[in-house]
N, C-alpha and C. Protein backbone atom coordinates (compact mmCIF):
# COMPACT_ATOMS: atom_id res chain seq x y z
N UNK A 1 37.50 -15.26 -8.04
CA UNK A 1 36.43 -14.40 -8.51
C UNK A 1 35.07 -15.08 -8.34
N UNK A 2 35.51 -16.20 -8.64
CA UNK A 2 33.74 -17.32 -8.40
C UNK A 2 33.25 -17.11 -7.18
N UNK A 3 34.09 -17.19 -6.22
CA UNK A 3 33.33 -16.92 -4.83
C UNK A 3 33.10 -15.85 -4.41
N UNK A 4 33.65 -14.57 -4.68
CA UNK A 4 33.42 -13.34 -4.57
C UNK A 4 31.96 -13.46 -5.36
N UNK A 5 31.50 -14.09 -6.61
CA UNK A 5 30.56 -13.61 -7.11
C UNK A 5 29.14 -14.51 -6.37
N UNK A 6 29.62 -15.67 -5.64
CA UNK A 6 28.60 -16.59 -5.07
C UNK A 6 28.60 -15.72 -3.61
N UNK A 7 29.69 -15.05 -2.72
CA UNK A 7 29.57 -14.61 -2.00
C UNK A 7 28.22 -13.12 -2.35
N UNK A 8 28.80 -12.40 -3.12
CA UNK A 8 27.14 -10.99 -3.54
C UNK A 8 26.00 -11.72 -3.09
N UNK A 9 25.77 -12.76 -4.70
CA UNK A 9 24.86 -13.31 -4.48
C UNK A 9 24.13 -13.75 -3.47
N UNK A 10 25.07 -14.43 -2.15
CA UNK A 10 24.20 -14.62 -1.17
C UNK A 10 23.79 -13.63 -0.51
N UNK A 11 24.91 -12.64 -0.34
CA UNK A 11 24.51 -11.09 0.49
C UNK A 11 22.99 -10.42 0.03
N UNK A 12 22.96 -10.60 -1.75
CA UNK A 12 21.38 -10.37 -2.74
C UNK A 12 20.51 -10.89 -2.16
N UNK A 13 20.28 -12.19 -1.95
CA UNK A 13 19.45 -13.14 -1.32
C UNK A 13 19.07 -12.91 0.42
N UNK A 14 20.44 -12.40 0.86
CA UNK A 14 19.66 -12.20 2.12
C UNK A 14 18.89 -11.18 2.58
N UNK A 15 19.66 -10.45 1.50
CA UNK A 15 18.99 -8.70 1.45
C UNK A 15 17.33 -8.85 1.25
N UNK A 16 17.30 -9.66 0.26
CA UNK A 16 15.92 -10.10 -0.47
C UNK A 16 14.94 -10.79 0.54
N UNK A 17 15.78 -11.71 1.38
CA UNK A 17 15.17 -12.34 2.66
C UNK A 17 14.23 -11.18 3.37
N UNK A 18 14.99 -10.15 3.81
CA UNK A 18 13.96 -8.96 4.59
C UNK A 18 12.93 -8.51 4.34
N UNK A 19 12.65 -8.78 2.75
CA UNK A 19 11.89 -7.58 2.12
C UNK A 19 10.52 -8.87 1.84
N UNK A 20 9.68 -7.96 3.18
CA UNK A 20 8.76 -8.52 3.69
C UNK A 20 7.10 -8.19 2.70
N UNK A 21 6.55 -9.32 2.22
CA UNK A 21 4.92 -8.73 1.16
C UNK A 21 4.12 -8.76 2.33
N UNK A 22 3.65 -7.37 2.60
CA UNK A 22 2.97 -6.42 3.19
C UNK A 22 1.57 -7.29 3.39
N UNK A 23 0.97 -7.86 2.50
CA UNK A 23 0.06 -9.07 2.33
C UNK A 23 -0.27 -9.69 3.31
N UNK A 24 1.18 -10.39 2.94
CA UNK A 24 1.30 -12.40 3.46
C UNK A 24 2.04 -12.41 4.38
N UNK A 25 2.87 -11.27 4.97
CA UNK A 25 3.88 -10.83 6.15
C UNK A 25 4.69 -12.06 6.28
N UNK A 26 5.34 -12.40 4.59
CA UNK A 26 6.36 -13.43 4.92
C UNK A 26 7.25 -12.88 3.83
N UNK A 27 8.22 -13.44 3.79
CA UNK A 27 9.05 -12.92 2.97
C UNK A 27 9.65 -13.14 1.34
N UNK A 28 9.67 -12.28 0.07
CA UNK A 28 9.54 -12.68 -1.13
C UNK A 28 10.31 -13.85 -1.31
N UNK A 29 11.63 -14.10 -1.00
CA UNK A 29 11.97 -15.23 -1.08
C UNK A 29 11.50 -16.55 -0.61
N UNK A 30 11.09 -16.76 0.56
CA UNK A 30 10.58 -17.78 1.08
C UNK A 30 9.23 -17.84 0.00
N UNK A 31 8.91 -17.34 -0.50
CA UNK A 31 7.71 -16.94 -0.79
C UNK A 31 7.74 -17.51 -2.52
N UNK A 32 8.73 -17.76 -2.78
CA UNK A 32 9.28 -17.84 -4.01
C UNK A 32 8.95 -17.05 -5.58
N UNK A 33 8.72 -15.64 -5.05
CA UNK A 33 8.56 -14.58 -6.06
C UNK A 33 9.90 -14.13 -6.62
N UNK A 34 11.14 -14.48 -6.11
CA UNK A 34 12.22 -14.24 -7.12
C UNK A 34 12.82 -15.45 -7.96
N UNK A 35 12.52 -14.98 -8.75
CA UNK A 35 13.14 -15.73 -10.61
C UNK A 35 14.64 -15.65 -10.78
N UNK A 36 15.11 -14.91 -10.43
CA UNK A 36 16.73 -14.43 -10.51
C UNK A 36 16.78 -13.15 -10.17
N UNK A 37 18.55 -13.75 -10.43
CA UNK A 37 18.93 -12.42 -9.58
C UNK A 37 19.95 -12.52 -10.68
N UNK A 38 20.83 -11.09 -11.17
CA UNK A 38 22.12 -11.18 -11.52
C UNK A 38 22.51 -9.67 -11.43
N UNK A 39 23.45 -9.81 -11.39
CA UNK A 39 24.43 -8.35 -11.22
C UNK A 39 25.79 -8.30 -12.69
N UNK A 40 25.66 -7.30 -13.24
CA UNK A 40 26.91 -7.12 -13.76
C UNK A 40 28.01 -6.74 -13.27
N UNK A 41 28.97 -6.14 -14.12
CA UNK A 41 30.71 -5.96 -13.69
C UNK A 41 30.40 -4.23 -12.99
N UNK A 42 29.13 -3.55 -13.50
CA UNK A 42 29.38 -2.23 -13.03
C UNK A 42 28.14 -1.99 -11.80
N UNK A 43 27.84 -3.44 -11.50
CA UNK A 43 27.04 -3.47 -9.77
C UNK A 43 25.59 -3.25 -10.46
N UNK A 44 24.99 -2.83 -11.51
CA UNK A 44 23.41 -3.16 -11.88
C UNK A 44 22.90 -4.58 -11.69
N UNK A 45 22.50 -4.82 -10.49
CA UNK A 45 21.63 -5.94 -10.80
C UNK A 45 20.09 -5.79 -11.04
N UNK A 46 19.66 -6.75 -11.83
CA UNK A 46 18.63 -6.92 -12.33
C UNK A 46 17.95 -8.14 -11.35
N UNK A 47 16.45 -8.19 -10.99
CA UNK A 47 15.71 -9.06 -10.78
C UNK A 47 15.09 -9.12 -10.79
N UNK A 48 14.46 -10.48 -11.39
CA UNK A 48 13.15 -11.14 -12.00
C UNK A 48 12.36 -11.70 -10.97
N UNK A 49 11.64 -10.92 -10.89
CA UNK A 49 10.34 -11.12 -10.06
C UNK A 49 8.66 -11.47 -10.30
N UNK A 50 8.26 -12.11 -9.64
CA UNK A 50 6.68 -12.53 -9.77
C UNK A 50 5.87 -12.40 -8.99
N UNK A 51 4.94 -11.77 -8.89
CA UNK A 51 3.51 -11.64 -7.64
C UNK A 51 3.02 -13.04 -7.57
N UNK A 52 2.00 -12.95 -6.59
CA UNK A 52 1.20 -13.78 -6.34
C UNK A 52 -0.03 -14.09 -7.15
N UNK A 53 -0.47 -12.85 -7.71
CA UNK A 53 -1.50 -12.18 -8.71
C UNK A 53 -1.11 -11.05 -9.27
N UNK A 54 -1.22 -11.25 -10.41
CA UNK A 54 -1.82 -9.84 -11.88
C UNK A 54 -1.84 -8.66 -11.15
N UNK A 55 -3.28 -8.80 -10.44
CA UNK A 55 -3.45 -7.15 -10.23
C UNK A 55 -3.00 -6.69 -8.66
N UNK A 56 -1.78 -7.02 -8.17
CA UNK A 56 -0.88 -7.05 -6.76
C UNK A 56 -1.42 -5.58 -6.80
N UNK A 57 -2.07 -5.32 -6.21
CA UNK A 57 -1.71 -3.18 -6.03
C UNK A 57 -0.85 -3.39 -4.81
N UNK A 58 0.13 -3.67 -4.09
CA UNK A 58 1.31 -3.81 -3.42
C UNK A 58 2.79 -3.77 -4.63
N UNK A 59 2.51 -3.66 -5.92
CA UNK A 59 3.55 -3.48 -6.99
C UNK A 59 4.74 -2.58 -6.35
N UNK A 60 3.84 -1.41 -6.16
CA UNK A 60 5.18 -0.65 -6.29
C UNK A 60 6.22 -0.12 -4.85
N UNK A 61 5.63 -0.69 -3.88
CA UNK A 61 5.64 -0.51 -2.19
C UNK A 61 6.80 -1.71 -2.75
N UNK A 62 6.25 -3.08 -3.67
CA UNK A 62 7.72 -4.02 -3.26
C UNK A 62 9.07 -4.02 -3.97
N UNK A 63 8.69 -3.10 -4.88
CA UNK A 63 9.45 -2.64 -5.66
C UNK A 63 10.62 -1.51 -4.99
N UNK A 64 9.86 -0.70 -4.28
CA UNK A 64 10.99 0.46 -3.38
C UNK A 64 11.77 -0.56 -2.60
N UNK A 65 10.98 -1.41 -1.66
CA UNK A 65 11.55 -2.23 -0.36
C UNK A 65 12.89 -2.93 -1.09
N UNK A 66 12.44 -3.71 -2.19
CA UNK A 66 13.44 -4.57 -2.86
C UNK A 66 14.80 -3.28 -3.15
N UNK A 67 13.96 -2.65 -3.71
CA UNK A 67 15.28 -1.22 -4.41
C UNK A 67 16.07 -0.51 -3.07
N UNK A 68 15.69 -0.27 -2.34
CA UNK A 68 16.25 -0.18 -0.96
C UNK A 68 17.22 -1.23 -0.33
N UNK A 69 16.54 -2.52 -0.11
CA UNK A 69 17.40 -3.87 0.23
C UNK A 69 18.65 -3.61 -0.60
N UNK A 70 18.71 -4.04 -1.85
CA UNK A 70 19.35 -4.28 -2.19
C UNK A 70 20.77 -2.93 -2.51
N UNK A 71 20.45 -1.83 -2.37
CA UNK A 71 21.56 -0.88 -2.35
C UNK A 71 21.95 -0.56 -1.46
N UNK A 72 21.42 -1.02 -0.47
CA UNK A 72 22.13 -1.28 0.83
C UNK A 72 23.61 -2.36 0.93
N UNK A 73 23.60 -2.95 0.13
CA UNK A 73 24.84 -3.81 -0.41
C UNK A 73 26.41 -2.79 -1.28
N UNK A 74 27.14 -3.00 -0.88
CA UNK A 74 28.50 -1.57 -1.05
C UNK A 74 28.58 -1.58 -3.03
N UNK A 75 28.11 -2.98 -2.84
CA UNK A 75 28.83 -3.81 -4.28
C UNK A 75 27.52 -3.04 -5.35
N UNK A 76 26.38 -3.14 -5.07
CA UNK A 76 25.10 -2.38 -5.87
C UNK A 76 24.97 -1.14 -6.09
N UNK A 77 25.45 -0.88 -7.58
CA UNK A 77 25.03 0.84 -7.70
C UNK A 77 23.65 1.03 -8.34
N UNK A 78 22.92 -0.06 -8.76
CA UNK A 78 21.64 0.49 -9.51
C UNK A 78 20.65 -1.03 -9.56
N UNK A 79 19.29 -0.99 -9.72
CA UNK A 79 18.39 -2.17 -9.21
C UNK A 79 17.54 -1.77 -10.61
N UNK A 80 17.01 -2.80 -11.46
CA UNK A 80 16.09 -2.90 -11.89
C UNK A 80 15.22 -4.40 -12.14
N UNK A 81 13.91 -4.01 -11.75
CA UNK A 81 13.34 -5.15 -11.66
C UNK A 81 12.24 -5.53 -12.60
N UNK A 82 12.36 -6.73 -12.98
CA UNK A 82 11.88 -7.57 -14.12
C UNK A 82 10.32 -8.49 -13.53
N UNK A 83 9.12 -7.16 -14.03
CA UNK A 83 8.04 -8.22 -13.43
C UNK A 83 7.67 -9.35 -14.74
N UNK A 84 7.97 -10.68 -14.40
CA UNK A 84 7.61 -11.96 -15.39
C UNK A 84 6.06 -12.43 -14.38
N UNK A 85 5.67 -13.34 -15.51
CA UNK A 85 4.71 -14.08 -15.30
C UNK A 85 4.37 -15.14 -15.38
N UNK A 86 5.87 -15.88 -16.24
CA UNK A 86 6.12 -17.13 -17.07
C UNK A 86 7.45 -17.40 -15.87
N UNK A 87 7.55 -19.00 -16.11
CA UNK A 87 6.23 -19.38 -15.16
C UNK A 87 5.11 -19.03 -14.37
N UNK A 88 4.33 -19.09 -13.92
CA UNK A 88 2.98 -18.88 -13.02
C UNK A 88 3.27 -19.51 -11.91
N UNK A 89 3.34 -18.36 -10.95
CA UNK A 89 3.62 -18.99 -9.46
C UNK A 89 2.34 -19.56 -9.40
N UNK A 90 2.80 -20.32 -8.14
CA UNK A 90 1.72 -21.34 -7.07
C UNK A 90 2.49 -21.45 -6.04
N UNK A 91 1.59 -22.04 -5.39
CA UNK A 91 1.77 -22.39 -3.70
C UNK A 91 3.49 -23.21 -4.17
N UNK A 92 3.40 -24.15 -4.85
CA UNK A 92 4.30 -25.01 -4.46
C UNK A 92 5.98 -24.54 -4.98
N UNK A 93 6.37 -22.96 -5.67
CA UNK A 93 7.37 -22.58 -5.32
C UNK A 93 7.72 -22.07 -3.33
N UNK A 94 6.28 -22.13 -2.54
CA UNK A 94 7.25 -21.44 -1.78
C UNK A 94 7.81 -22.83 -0.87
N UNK A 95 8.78 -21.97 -0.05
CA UNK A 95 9.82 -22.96 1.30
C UNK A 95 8.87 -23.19 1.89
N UNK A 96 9.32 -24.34 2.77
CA UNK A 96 8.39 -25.02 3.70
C UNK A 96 8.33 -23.81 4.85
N UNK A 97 9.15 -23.26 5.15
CA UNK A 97 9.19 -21.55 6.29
C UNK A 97 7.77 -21.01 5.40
N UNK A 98 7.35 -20.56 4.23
CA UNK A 98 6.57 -19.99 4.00
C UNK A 98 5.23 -20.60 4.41
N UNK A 99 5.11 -21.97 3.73
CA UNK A 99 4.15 -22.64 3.99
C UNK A 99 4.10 -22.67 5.40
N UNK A 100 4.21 -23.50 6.23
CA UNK A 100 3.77 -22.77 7.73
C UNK A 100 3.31 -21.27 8.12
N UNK A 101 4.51 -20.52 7.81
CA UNK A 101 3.49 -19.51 8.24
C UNK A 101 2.22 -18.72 7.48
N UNK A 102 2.06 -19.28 6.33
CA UNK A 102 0.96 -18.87 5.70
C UNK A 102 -0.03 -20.32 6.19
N UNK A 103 -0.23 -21.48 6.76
CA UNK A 103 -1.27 -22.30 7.23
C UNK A 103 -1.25 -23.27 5.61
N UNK A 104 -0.44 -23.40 4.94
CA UNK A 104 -0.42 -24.07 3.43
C UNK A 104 0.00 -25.56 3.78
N UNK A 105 -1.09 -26.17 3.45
CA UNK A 105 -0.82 -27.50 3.65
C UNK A 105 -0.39 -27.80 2.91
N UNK A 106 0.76 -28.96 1.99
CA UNK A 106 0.70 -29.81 0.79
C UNK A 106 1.45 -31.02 0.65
């Protein structure tokens, strides 16, 4: 069952990989705007997500993309997403893939 549940998870993550901020034309994960991810026994996963800034007016465009990605997965019957703020992103959650292609030195 453990790997069935590490297996979703990565399928979540890659799903999440696609779902490109319209912005920064890199991707939320690399990007390190997801906080978690989890799914229950009846396929709702929930994920905790963070902008770059407060007032993102791209909110709800990443919100469909993500809600789309992810029910595209057989195992997902329902998406809700958790905008946090705690922690406070910065540059230095994202991957070194992000940093390059955003020009981020550090």
């Amino acid at each position: 069952m453990e790997n069935k549940t590490q297996e979703l998870q990565d399928q979540m993550l890659e799903a999440l990989s696609q779902v490109i901020d319209p912005e920064l034309r890199c991707d939320i994960v690399s990007l390190g705007l997801v906080y978690g991810l989890a799914m229950d026994e009846n396929g709702h996963v929930t994920v905790k997500l963070t902008l770059t800034t407060m007032g993102c007016p791209l909110t709800a465009v990443l919100d469909t993309m993500i809600t789309r990605a992810l029910l595209a997965i057989d195992a997902v019957n329902s998406v809700k997403i958790d905008l946090v703020w705690e922690p406070a992103w910065s540059p230095d959650r994202m991957s070194r893939y992000a940093k390059m292609v955003l020009g981020v030195h550090s």
